[in-house]
N, C-alpha and C. Protein backbone atom coordinates (compact mmCIF):
# COMPACT_ATOMS: atom_id res chain seq x y z
N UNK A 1 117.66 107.16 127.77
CA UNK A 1 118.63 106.78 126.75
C UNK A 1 119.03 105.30 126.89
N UNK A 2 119.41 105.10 128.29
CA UNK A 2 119.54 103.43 128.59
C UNK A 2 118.60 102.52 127.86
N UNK A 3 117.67 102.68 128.17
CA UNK A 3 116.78 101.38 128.08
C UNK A 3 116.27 101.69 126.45
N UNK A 4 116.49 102.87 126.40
CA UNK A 4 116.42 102.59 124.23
C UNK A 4 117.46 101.84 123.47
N UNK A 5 118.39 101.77 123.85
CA UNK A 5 119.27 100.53 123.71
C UNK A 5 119.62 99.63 124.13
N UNK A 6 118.42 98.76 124.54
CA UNK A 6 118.34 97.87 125.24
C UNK A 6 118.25 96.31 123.80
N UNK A 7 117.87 97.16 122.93
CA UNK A 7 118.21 96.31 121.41
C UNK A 7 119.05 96.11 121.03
N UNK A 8 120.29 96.72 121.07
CA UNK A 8 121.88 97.32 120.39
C UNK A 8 122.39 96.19 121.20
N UNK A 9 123.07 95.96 120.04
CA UNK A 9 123.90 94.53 120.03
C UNK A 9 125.47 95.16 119.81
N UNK A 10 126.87 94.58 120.77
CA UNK A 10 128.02 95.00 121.15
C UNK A 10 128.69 94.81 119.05
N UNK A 11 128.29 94.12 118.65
CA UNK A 11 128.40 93.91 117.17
C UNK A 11 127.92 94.68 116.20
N UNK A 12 126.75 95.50 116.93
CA UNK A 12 126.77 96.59 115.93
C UNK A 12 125.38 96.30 115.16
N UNK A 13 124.74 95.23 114.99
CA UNK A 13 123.90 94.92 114.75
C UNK A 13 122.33 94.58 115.07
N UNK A 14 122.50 95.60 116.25
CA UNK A 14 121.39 95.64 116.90
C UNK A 14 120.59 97.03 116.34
N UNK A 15 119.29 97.24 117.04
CA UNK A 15 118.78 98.46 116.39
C UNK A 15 117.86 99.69 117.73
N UNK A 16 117.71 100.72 117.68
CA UNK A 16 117.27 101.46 116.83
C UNK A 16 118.75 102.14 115.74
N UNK A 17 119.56 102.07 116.60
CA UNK A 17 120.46 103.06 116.06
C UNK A 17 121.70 102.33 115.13
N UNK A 18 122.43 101.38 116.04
CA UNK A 18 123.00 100.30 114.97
C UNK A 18 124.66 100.64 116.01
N UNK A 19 124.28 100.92 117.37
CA UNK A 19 125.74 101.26 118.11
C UNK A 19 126.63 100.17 118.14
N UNK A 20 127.59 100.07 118.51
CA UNK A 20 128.58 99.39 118.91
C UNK A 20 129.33 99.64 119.97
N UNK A 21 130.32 97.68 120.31
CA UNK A 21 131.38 98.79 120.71
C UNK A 21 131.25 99.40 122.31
N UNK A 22 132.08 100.40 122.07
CA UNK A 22 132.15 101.18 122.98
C UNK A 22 131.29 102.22 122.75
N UNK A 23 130.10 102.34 121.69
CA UNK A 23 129.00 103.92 121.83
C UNK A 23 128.06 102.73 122.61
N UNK A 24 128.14 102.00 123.21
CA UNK A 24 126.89 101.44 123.96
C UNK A 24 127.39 101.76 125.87
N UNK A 25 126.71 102.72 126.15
CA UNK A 25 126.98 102.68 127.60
C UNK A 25 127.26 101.56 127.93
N UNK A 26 128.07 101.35 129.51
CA UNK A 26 127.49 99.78 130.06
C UNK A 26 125.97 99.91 130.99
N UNK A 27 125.60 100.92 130.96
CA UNK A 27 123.90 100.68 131.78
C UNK A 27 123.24 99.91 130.50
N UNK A 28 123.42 100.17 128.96
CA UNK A 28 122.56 99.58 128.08
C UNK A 28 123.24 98.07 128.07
N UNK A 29 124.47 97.83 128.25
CA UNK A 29 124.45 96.60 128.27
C UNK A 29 124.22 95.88 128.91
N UNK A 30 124.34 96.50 130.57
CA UNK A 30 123.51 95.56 131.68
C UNK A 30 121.92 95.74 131.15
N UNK A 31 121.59 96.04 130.97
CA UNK A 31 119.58 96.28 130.50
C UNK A 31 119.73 95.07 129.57
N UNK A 32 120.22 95.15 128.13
CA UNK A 32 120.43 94.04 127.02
C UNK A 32 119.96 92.62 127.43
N UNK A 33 121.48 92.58 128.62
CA UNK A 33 121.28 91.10 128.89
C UNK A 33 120.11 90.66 129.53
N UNK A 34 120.09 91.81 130.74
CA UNK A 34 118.65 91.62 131.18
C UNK A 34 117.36 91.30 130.58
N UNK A 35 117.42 92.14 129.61
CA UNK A 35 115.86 92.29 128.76
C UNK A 35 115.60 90.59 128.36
N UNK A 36 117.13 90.37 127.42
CA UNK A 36 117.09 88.89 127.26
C UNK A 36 116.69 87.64 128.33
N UNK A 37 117.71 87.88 129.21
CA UNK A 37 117.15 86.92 130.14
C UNK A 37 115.76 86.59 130.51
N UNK A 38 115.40 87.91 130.84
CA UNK A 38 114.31 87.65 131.21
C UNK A 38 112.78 87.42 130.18
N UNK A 39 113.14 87.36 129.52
CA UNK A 39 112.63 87.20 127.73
C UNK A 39 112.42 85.49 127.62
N UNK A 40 113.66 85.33 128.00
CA UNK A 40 113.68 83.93 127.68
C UNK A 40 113.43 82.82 128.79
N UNK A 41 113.30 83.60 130.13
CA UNK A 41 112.95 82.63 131.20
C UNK A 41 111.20 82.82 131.62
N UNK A 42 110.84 83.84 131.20
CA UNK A 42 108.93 84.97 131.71
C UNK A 42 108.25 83.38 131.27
N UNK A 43 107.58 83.38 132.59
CA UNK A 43 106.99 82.51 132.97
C UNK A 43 105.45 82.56 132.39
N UNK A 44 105.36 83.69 132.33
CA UNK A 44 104.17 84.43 131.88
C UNK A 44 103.69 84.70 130.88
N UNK A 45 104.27 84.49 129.60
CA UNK A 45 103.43 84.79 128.25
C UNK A 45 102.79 83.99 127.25
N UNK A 46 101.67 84.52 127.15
CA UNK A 46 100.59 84.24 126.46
C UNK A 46 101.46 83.43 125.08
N UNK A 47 102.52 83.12 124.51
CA UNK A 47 102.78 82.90 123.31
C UNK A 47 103.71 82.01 123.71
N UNK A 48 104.73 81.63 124.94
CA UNK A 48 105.47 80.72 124.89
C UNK A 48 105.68 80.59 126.24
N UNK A 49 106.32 79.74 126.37
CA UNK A 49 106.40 78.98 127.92
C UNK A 49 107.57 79.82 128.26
N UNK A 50 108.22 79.77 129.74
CA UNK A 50 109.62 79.81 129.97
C UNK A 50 110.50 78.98 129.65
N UNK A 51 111.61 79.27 129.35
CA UNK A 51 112.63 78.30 129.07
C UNK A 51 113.57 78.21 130.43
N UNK A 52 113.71 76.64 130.40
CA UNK A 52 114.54 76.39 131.44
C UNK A 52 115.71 76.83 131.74
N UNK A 53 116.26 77.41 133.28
CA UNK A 53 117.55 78.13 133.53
C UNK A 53 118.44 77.67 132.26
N UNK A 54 118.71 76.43 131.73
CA UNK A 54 120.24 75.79 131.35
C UNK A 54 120.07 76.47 129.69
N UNK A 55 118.67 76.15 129.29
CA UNK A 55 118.51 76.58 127.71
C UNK A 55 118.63 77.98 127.61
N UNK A 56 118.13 78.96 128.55
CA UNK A 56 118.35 80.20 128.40
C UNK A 56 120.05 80.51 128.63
N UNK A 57 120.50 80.15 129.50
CA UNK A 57 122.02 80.59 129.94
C UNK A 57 122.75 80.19 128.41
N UNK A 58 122.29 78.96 127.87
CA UNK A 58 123.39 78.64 126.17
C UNK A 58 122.66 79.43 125.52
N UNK A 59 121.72 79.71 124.99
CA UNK A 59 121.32 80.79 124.38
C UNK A 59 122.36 82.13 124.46
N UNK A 60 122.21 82.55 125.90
CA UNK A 60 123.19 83.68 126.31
C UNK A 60 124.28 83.68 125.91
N UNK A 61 124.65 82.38 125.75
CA UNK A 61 126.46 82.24 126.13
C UNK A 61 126.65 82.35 124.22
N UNK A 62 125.58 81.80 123.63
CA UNK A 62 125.68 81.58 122.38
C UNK A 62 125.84 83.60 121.82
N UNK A 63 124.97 84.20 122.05
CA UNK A 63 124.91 85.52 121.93
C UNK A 63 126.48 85.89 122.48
N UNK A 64 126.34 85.72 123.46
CA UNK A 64 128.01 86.51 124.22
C UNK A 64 129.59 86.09 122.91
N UNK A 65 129.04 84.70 122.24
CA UNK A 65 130.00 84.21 121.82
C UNK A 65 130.15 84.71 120.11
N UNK A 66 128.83 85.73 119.56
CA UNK A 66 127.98 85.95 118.63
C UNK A 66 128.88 87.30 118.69
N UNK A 67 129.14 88.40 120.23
CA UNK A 67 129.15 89.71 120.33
C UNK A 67 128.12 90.54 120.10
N UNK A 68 127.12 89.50 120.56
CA UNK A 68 125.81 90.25 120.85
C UNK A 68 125.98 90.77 122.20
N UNK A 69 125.95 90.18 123.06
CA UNK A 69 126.06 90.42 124.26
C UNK A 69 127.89 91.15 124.95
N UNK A 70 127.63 92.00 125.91
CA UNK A 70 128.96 92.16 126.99
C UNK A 70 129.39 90.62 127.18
N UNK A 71 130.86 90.39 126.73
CA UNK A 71 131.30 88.92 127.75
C UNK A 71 131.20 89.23 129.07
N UNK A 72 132.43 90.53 129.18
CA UNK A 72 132.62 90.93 130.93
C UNK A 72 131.38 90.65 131.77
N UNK A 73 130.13 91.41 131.17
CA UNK A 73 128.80 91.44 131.39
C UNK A 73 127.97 90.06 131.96
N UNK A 74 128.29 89.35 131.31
CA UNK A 74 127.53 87.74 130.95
C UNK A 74 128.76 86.72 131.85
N UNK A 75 129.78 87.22 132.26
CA UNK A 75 130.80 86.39 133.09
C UNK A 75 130.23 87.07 134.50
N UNK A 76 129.96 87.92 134.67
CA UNK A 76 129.60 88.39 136.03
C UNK A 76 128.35 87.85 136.51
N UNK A 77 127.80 87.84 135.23
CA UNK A 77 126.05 87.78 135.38
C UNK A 77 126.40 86.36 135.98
N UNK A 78 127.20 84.97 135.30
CA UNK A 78 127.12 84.10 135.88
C UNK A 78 127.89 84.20 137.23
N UNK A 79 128.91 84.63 137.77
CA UNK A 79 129.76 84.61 138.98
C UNK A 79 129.26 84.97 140.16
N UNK A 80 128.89 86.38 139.90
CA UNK A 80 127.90 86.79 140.88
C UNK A 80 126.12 85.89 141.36
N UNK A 81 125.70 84.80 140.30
CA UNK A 81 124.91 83.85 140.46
C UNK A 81 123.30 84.62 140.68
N UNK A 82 123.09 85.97 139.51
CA UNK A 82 122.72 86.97 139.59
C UNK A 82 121.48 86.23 138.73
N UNK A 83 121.90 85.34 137.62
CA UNK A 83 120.76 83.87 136.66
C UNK A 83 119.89 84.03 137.87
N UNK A 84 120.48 82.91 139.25
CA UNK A 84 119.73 82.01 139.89
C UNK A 84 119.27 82.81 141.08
N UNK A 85 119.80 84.21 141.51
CA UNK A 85 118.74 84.89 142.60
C UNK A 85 117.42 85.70 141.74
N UNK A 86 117.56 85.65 140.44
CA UNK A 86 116.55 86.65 139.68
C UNK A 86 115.38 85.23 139.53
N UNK A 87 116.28 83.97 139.47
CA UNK A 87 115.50 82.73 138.67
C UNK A 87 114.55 82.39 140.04
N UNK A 88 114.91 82.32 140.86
CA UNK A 88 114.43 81.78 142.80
C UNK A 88 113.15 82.60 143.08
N UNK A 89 112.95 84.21 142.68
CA UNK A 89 112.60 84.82 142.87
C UNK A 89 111.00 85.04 142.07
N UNK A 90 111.54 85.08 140.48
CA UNK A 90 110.49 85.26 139.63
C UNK A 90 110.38 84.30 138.43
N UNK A 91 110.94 83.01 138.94
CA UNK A 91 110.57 82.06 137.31
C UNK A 91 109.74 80.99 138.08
N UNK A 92 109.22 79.87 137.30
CA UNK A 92 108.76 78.55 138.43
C UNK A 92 110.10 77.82 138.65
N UNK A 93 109.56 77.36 139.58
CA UNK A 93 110.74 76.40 140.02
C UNK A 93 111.32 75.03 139.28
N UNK A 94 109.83 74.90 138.48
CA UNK A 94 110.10 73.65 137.49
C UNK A 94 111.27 74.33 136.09
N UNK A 95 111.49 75.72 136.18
CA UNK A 95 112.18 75.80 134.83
C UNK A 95 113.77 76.30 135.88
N UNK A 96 113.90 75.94 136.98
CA UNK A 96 115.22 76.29 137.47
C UNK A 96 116.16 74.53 137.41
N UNK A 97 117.20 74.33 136.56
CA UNK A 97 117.62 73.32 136.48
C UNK A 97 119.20 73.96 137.35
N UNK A 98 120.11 72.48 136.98
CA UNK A 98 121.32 72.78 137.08
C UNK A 98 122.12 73.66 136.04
N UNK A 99 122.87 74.70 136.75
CA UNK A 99 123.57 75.02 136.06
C UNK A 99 125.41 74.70 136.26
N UNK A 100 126.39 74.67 135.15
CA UNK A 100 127.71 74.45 135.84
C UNK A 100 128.40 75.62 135.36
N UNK A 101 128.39 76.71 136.09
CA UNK A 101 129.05 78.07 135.46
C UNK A 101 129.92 77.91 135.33
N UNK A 102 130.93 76.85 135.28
CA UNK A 102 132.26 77.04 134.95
C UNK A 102 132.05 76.85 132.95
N UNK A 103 130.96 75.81 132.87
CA UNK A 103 130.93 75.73 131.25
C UNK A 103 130.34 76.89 130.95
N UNK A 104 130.13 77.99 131.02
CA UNK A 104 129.57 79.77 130.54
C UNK A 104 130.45 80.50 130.48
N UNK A 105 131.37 80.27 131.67
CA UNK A 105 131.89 81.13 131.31
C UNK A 105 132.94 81.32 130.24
N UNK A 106 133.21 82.85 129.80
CA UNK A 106 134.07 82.75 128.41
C UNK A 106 135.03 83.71 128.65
């Protein structure tokens, strides 16, 4: 059930189903952001490059600010510095820039 709403946007405008709100578990909203993140940093696909830590995080912050995304969600994601142990791990190092989490957070 989680990860089928891993599309569903906190606005309601996400899909298969069109949840909102509070009908979105928070396991689908931790998955969401995830899916995104890592969407937008994959080092790996055949169709586009990774995007650098800083462009993906405004992207995010842009969504969070949209109610696409959990804020609570996307404030932790930056606090806990959860970006830059996922980024260390599995992006190149050339797309890990500075980040200043104090400007993300919302």
């Amino acid at each position: 059930f989680y990860a089928g709403c891993h599309h569903e946007k906190i606005n309601g405008e996400g899909y298969p189903n069109g949840y909102k709100g509070d009908q979105l578990p928070l396991q689908a909203r931790i998955i969401a952001l995830a899916d995104v993140f890592e969407g937008l940093t994959a080092p790996d696909r055949p169709y586009k490059k990774g995007y650098k830590l800083s462009k993906a995080m405004n992207i995010l912050k842009g969504m969070t600010l949209g109610n696409e995304i959990d804020k609570n969600i996307f404030n932790l994601f930056i606090q806990q510095k959860v970006y830059l142990k996922y980024a260390k791990k599995y992006i190149n190092s050339s797309q890990i820039d500075e980040i200043k989490e104090k400007e993300y957070l919302i």
